[in-house]
Protein backbone atom coordinates (compact mmCIF):
# COMPACT_ATOMS: atom_id res chain seq x y z
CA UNK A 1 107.06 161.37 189.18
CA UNK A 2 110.50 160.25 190.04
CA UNK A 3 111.57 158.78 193.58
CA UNK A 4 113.83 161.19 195.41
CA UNK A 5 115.86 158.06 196.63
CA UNK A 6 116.28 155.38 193.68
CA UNK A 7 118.55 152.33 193.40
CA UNK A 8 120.09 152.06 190.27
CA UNK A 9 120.46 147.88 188.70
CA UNK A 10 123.86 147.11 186.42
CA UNK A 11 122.04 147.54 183.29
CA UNK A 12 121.16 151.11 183.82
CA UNK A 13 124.64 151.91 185.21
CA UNK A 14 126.82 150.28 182.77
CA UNK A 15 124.72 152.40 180.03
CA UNK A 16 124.76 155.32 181.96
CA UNK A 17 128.96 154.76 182.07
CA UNK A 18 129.03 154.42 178.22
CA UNK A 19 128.03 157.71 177.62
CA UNK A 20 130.82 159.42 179.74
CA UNK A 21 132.11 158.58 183.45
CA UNK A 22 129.55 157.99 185.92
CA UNK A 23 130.56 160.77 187.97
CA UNK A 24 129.74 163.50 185.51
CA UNK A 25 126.87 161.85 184.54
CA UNK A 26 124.59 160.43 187.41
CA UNK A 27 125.35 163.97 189.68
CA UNK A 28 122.77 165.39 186.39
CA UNK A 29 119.35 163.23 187.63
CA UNK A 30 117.85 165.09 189.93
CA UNK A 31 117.49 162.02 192.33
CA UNK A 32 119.81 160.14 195.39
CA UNK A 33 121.51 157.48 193.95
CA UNK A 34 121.51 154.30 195.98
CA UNK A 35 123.76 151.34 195.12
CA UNK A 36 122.58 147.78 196.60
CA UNK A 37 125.44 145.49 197.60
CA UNK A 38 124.32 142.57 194.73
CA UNK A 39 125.00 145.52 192.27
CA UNK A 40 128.07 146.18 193.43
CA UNK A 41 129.61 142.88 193.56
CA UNK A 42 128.64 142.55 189.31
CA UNK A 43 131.30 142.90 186.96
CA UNK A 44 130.80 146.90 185.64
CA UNK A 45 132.47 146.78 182.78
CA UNK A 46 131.67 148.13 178.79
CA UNK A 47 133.36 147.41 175.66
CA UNK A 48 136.67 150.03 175.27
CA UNK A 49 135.57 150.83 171.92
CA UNK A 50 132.97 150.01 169.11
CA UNK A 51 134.85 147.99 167.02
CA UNK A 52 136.44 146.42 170.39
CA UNK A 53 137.24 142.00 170.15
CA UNK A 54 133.83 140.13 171.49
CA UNK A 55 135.57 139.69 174.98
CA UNK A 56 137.20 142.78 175.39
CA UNK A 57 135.83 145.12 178.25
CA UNK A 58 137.27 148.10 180.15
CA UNK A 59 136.42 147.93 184.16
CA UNK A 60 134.18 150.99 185.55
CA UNK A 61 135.54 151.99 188.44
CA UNK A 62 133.10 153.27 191.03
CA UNK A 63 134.85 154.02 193.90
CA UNK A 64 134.68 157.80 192.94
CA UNK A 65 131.14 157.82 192.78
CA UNK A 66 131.09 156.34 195.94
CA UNK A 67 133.60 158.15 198.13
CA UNK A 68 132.26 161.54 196.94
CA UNK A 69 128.37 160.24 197.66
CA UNK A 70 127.05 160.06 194.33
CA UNK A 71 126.14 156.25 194.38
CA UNK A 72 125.38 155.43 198.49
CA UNK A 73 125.76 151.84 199.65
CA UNK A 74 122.87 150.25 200.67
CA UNK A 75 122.06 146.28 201.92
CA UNK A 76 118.79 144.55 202.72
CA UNK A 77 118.74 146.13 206.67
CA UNK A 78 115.45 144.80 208.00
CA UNK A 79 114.18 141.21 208.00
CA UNK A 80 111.33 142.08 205.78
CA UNK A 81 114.16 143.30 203.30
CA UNK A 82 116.02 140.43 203.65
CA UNK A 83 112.86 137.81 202.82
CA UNK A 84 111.53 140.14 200.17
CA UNK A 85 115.13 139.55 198.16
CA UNK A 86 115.49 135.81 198.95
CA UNK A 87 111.94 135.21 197.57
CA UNK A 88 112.47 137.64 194.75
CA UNK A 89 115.78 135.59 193.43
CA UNK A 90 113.29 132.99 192.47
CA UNK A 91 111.86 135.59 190.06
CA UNK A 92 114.67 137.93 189.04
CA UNK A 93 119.08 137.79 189.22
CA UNK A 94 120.63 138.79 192.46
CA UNK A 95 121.34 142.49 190.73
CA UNK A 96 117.84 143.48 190.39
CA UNK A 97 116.22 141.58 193.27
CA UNK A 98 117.93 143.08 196.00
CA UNK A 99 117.56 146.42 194.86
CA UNK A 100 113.55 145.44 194.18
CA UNK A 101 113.34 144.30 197.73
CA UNK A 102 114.97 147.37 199.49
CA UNK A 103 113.28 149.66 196.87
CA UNK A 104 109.31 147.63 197.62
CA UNK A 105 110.16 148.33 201.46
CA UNK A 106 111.77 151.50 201.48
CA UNK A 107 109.40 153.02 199.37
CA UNK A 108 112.22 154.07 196.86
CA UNK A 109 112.26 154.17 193.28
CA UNK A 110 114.38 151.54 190.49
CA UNK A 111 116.42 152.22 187.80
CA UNK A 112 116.11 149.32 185.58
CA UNK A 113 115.63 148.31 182.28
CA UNK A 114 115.35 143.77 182.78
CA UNK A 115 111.33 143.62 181.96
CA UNK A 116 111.12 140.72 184.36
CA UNK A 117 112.53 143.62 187.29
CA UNK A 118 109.81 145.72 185.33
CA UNK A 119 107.19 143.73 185.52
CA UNK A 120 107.97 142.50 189.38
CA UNK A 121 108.45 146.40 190.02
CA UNK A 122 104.89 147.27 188.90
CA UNK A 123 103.64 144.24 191.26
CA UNK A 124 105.05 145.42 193.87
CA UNK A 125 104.55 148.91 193.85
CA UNK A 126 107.66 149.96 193.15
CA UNK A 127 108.37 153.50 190.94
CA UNK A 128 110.87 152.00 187.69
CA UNK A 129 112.40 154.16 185.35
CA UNK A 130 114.38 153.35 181.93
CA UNK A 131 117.69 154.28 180.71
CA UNK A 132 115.95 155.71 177.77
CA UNK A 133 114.14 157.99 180.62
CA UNK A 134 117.68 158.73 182.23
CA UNK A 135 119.26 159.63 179.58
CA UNK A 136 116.26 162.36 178.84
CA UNK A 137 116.79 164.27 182.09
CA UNK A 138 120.33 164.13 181.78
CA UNK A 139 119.65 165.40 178.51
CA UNK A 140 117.13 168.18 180.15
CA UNK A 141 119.67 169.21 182.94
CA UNK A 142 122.51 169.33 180.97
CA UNK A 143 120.69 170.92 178.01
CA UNK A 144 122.58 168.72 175.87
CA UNK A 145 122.43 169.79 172.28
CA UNK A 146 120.89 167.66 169.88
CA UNK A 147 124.21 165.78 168.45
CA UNK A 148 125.50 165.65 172.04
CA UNK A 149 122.12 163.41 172.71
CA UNK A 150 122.58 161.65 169.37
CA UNK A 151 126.16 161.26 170.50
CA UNK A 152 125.21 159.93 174.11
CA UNK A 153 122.66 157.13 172.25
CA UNK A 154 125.42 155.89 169.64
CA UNK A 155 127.51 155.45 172.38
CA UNK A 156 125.51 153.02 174.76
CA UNK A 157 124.27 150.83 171.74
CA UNK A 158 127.96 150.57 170.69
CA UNK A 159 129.91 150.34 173.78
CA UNK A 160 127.03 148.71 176.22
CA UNK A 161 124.88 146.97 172.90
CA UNK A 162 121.27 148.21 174.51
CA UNK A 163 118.93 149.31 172.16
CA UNK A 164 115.29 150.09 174.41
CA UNK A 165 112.36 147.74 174.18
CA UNK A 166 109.57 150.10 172.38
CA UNK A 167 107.41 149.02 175.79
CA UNK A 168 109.86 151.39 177.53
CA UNK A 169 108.78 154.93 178.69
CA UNK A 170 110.39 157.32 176.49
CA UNK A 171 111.50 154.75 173.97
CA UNK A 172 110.34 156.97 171.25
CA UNK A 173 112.29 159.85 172.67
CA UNK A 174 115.54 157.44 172.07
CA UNK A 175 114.13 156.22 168.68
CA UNK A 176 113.65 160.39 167.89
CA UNK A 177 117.46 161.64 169.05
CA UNK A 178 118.82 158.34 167.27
């Protein structure tokens, strides 16, 4: 069961922004979109194009996501947030161990798909879900037509290069609409 509130980590976003712009797309999962601070300090960027140079990448810009409330800011408030991330850095990056922390005290859910995040998730308590997950409810609310999934798939293994770990829920779902 999904977590009403749920942070979303880089990973999950930037794939999420290859399939179209992140405002038509996140709006679609039926969940509040949070945005920690680490996240959005990273660099949010994908590859322009398939065939795009090694170092060439196109900026996401997420201020509209943010000024119309799709993606809400949100920072370690409490001290027991702010511990939880310091001692979770040791574990995980910045990007998903701030969201981990706020998510583990909150009670809110994590959009991630960095097993180590995964795996610290689970430890904690902490609801996860996949990109290969997201991109089924999209899928779902949108009711996306099979080539528009198939579409949607190419696009993030081109543009962001993730293909989903088989240990990922709904893996086979991705494998399936390939």
């Amino acid at each position: 069961m999904a977590s009403a509130d749920t942070l979303i980590d880089t990973c999950c976003l930037v794939n999420l922004c290859a399939v179209d712009e992140p405002e038509r797309i996140l709006p679609r999962i039926p969940v509040t979109w949070y945005l920690a601070r680490s996240v959005e300090r990273e660099e949010i960027s994908l590859r322009p194009r398939p065939d795009a140079a090694r170092g060439e990448r196109r900026r996401i810009d997420l201020a509209p996501c943010i000024s119309s409330g799709i993606l809400r800011r949100c920072q370690p408030e409490s001290e027991q947030e702010r511990e939880l991330y310091v001692s979770l850095t040791l574990e995980v990056d910045d990007g998903e161990a701030m969201p981990l922390a706020i998510a583990h005290v909150r009670k809110w859910g994590i959009a991630t798909d960095d097993a180590a995040a995964v795996a610290v998730a689970h430890r904690l308590g902490v609801w996860t879900m996949s990109t290969p997950e997201l991109l089924r409810l999209w899928a779902g609310q949108t009711s996306a037509t099979k080539q528009q999934i198939s579409q949607a798939i190419q696009r993030i293994e081109s543009l962001a290069r993730f293909v989903p770990s088989t240990a990922l829920i709904a893996a086979d779902w991705w494998d399936k609409h390939r």
